[in-house]
C-alpha atoms as a PDB file:
ATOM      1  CA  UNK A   1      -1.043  -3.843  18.878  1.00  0.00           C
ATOM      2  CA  UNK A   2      -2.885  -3.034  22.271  1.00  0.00           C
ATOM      3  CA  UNK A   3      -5.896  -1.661  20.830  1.00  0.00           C
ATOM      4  CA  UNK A   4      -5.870  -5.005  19.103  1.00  0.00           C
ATOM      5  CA  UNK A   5      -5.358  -7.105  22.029  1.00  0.00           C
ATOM      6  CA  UNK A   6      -8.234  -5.281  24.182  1.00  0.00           C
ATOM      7  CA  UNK A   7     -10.704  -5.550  21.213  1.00  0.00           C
ATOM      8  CA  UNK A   8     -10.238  -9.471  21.049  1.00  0.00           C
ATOM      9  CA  UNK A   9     -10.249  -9.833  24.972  1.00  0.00           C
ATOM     10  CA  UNK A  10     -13.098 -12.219  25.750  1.00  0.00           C
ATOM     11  CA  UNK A  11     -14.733 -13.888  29.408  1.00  0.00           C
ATOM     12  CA  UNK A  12     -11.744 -17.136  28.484  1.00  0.00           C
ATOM     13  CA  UNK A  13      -8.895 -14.903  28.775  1.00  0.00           C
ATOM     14  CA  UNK A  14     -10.255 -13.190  31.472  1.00  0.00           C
ATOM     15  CA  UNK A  15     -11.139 -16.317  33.259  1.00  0.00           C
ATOM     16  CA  UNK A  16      -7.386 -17.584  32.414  1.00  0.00           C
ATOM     17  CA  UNK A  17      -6.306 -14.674  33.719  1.00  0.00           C
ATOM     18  CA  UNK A  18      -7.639 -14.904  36.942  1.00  0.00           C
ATOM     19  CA  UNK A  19      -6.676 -18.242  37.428  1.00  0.00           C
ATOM     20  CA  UNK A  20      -3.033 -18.018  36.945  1.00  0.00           C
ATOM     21  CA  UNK A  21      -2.847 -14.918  39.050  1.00  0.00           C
ATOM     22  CA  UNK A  22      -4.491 -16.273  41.825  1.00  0.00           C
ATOM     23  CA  UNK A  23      -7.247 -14.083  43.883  1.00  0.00           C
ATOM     24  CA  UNK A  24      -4.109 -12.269  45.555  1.00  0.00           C
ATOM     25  CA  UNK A  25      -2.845 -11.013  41.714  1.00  0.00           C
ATOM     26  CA  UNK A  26      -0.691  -7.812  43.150  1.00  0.00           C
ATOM     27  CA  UNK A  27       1.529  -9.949  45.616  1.00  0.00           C
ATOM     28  CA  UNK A  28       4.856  -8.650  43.830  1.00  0.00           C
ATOM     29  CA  UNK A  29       3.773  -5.097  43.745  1.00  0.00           C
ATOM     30  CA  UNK A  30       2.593  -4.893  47.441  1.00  0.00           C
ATOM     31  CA  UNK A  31       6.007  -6.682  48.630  1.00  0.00           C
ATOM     32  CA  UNK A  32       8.081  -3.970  46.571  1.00  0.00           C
ATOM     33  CA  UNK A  33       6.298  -1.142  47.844  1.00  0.00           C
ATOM     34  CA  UNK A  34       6.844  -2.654  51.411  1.00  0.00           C
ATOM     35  CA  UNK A  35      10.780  -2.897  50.700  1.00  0.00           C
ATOM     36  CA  UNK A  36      10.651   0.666  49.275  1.00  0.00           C
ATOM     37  CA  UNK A  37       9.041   1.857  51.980  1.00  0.00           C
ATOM     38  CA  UNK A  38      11.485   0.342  54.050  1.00  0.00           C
ATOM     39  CA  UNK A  39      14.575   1.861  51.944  1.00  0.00           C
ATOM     40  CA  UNK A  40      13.590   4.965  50.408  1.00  0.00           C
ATOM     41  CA  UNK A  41      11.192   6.318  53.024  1.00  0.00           C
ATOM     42  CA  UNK A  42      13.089   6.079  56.139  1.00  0.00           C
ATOM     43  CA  UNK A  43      16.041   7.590  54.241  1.00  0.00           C
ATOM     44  CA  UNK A  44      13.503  10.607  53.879  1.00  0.00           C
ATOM     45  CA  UNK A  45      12.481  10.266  57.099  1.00  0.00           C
ATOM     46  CA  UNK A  46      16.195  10.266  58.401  1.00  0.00           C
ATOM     47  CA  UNK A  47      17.166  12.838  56.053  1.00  0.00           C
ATOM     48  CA  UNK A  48      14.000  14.929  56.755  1.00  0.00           C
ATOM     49  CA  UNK A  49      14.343  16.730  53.770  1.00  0.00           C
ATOM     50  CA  UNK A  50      10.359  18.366  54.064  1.00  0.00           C
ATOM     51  CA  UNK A  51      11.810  20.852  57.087  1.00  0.00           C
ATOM     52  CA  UNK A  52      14.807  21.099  55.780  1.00  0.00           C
ATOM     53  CA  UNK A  53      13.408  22.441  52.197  1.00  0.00           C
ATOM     54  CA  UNK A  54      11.122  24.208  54.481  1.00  0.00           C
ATOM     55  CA  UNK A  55      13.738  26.169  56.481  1.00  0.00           C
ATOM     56  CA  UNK A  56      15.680  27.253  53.525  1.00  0.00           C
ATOM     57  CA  UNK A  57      12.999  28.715  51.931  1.00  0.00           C
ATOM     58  CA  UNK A  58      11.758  30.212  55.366  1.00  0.00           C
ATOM     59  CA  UNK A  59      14.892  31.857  55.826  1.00  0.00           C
ATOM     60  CA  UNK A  60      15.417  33.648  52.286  1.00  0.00           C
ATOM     61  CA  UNK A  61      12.112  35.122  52.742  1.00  0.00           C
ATOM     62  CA  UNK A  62      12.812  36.053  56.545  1.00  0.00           C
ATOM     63  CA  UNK A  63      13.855  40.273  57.170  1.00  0.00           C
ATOM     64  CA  UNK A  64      14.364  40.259  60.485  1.00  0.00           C
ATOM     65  CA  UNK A  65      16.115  38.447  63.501  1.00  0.00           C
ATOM     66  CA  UNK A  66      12.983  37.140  64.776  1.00  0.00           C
ATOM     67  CA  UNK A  67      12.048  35.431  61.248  1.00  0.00           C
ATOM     68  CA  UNK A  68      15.743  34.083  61.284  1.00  0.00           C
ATOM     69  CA  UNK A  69      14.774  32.537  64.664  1.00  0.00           C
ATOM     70  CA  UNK A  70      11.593  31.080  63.751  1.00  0.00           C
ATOM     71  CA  UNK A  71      12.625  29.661  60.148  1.00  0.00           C
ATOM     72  CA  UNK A  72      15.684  27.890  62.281  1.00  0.00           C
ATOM     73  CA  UNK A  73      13.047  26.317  64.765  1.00  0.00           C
ATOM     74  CA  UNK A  74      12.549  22.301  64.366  1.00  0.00           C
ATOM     75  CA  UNK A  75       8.583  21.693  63.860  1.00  0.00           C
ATOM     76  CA  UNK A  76       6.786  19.137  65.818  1.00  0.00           C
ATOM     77  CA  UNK A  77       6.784  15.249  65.177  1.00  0.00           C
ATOM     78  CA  UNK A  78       4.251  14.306  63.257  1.00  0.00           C
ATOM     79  CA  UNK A  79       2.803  11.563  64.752  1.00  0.00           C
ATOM     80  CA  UNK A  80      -0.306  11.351  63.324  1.00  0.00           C
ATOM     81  CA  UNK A  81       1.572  10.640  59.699  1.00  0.00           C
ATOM     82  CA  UNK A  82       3.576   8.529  61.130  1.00  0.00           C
ATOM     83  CA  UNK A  83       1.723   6.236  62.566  1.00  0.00           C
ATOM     84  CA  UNK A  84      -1.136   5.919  59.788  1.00  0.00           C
ATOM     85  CA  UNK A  85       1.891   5.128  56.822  1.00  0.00           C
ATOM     86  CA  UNK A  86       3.378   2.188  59.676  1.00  0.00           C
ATOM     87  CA  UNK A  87      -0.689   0.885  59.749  1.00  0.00           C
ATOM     88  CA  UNK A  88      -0.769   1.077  56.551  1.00  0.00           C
ATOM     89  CA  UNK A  89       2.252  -0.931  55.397  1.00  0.00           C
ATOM     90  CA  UNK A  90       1.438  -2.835  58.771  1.00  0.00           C
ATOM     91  CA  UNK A  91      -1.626  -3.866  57.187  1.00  0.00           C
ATOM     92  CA  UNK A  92      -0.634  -4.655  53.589  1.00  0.00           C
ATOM     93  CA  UNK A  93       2.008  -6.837  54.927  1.00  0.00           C
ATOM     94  CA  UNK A  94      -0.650  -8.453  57.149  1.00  0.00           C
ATOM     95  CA  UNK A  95      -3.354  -9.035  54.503  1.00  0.00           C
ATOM     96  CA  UNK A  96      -0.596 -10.661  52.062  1.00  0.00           C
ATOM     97  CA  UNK A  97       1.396 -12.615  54.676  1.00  0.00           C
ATOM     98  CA  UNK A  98      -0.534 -15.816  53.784  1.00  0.00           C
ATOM     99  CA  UNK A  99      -0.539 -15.849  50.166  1.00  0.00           C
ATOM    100  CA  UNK A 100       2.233 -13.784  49.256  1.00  0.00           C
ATOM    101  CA  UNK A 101       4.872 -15.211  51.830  1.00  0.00           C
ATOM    102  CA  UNK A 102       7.914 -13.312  51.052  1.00  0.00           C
ATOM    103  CA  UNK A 103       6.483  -9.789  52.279  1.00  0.00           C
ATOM    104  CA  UNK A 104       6.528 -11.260  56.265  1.00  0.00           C
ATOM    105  CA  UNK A 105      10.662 -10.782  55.770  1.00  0.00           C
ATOM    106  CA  UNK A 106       9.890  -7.322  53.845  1.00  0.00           C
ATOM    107  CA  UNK A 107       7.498  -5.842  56.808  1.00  0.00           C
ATOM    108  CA  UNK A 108       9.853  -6.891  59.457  1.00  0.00           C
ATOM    109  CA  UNK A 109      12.469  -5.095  58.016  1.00  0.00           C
ATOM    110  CA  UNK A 110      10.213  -2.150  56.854  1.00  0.00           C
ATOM    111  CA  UNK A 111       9.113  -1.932  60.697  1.00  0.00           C
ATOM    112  CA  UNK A 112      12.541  -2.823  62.505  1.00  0.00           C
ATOM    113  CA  UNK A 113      14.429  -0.133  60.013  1.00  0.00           C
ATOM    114  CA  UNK A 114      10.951   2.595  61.099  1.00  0.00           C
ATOM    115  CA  UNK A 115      11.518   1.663  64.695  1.00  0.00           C
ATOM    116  CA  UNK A 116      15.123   2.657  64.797  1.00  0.00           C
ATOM    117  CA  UNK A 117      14.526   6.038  62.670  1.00  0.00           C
ATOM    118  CA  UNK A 118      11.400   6.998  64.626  1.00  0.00           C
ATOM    119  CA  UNK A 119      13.794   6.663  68.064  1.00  0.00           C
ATOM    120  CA  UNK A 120      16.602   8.588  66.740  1.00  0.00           C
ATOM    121  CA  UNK A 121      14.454  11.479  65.348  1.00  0.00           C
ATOM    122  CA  UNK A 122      12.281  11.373  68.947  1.00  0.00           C
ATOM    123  CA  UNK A 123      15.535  11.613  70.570  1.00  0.00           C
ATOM    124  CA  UNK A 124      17.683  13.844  69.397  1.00  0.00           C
ATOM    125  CA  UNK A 125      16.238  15.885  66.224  1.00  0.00           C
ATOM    126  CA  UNK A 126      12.755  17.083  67.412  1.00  0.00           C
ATOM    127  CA  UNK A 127      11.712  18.798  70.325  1.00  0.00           C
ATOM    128  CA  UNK A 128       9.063  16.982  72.732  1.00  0.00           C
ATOM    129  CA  UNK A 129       5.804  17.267  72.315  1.00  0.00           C
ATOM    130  CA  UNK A 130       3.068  17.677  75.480  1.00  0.00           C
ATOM    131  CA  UNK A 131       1.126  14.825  76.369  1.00  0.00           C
ATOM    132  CA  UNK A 132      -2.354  15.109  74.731  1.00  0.00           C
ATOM    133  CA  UNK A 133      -5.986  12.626  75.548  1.00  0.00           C
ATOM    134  CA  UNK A 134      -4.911   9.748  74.383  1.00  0.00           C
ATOM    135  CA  UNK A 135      -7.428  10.361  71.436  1.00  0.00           C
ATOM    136  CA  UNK A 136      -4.599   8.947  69.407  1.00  0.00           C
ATOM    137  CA  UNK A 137      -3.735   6.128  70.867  1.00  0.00           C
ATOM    138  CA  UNK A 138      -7.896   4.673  70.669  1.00  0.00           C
ATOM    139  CA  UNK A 139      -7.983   5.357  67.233  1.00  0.00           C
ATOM    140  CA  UNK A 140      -4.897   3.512  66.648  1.00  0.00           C
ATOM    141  CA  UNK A 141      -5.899   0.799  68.417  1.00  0.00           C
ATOM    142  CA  UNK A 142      -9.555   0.605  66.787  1.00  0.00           C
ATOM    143  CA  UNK A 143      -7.386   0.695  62.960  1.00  0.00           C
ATOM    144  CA  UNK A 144      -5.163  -2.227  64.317  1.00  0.00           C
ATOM    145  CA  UNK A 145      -8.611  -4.131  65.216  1.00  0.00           C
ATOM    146  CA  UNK A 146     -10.005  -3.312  61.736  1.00  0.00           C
ATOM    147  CA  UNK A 147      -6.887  -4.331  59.823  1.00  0.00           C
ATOM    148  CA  UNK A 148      -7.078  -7.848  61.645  1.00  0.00           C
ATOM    149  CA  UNK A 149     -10.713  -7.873  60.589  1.00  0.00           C
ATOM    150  CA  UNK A 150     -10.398  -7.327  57.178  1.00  0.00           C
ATOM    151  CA  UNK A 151      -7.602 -10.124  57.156  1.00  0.00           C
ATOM    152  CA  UNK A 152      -9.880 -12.934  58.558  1.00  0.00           C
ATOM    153  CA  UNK A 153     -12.576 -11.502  55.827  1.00  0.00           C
ATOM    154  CA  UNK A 154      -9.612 -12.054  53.287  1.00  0.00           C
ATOM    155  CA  UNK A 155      -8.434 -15.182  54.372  1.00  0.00           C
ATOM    156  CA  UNK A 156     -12.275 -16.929  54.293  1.00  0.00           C
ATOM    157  CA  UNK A 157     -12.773 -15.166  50.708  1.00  0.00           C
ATOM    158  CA  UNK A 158      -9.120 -17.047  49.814  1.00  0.00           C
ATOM    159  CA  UNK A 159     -10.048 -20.357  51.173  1.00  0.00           C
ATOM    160  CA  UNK A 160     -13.637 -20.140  50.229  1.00  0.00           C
ATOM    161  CA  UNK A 161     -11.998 -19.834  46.429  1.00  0.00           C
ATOM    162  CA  UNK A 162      -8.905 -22.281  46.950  1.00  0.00           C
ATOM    163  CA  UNK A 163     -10.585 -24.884  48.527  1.00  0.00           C
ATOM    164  CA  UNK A 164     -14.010 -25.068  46.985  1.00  0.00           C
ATOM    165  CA  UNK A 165     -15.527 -25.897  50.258  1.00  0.00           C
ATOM    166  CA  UNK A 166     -17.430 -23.663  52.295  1.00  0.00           C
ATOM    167  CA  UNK A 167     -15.973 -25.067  55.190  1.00  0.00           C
ATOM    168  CA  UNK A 168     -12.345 -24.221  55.323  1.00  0.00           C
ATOM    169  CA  UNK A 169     -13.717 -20.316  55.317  1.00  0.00           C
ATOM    170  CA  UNK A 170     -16.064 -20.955  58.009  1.00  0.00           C
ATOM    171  CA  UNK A 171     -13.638 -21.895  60.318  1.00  0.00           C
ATOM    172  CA  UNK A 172     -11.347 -18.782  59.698  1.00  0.00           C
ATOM    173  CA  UNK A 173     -14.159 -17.039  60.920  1.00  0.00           C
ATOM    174  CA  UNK A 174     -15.540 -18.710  63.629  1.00  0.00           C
ATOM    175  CA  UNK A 175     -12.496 -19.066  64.958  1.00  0.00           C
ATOM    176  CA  UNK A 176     -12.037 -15.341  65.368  1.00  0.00           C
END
C-alpha cells in the first residue's frame, strides 16, 4: 500500500502538500519536543541519573578506600551541555513563536521548570566550580545573536511566501 502510494506521488500532491502544511510543516513536532524537554529532561536532570549510574558502577569496580572515595565524589556541572540544550530549545521555540503560536506557553515553561532545576542542582548537589575567561559566556552570547538572526531570515522567507509581496519581508529585515 505505501510502495503504491510513493510510486503514484506526482509535483500536484506535492504541491498540495505543501500548501496545507504551510512553510512551517513540523510546528506540532517542535512544540512536543519543547514540552518533553520541559517534563522528561529536567526530571533527568533532577534525578541525575548519568552520575548516579556512574557511581554505582565506579564503586563495584573500586578495591580500595581511595577508589571508594573517588567513585562517591560528585563530578562537575556541566555547563557547557547545559547551556547549548537551553539555546537550543531557546531557539526552536524562537524560530516557531510566530507561526506555530502555542510553543511561546511550551518554552516558558520548558525554561521556568530549567531555571528552577539548574538553581537547585548549583546549590546544593554539585560542588562549585572556579571561575574560568569568560570564553563561555562570548560564545553564548554570539549563539543568542545567531539564533535571532536566523529568525528574522525565517520570518522574511514566511512573509515573502504568505504575503506574495516582496515587501512585507523587506521590512522584517530592514528593520533589524
Amino acid at each position: 500500500y505505501s510502495l503504491q502510494a510513493l510510486v503514484g506521488l506526482n509535483f500536484e500532491d506535492l504541491s498540495e502538500h505543501w500548501s496545507d502544511s504551510g512553510v512551517f510543516p513540523y510546528g506540532a513536532f517542535f512544540t512536543k519536543y519543547v514540552l518533553q524537554a520541559a517534563l522528561l529532561g529536567n526530571t533527568v536532570d533532577i534525578w541525575r541519573t548519568p552520575e548516579f549510574l556512574l557511581e554505582k558502577f565506579n564503586k563495584a569496580k573500586a578495591i580500595t578506600k581511595k577508589d571508594f572515595k573517588d567513585a562517591e565524589e560528585v563530578p562537575p556541572f556541566k555547563f557547557g551541555y547545559e547551556y547549548q540544550y537551553f539555546l537550543l530549545v531557546m531557539t526552536i521555540a524562537l524560530f516557531y513563536s510566530t507561526v506555530v503560536p502555542l510553543i511561546i506557553p511550551a518554552g516558558l515553561f520548558f525554561m521556568s521548570i530549567k531555571h528552577f532545576v539548574d538553581k537547585y542542582n548549583l546549590a546544593y548537589l554539585y560542588p562549585k566550580t572556579p571561575n574560568s575567561d569568560h570564553s563561555l559566556t562570548k560564545t553564548v552570547s554570539f549563539f543568542i545573536l545567531a539564533s535571532l538572526i536566523l529568525y528574522q531570515g525565517a520570518m522574511a522567507i514566511f512573509l515573502f511566501f504568505y504575503k506574495k509581496s516582496l515587501y512585507p519581508a523587506l521590512l522584517v529585515v530592514l528593520i533589524s
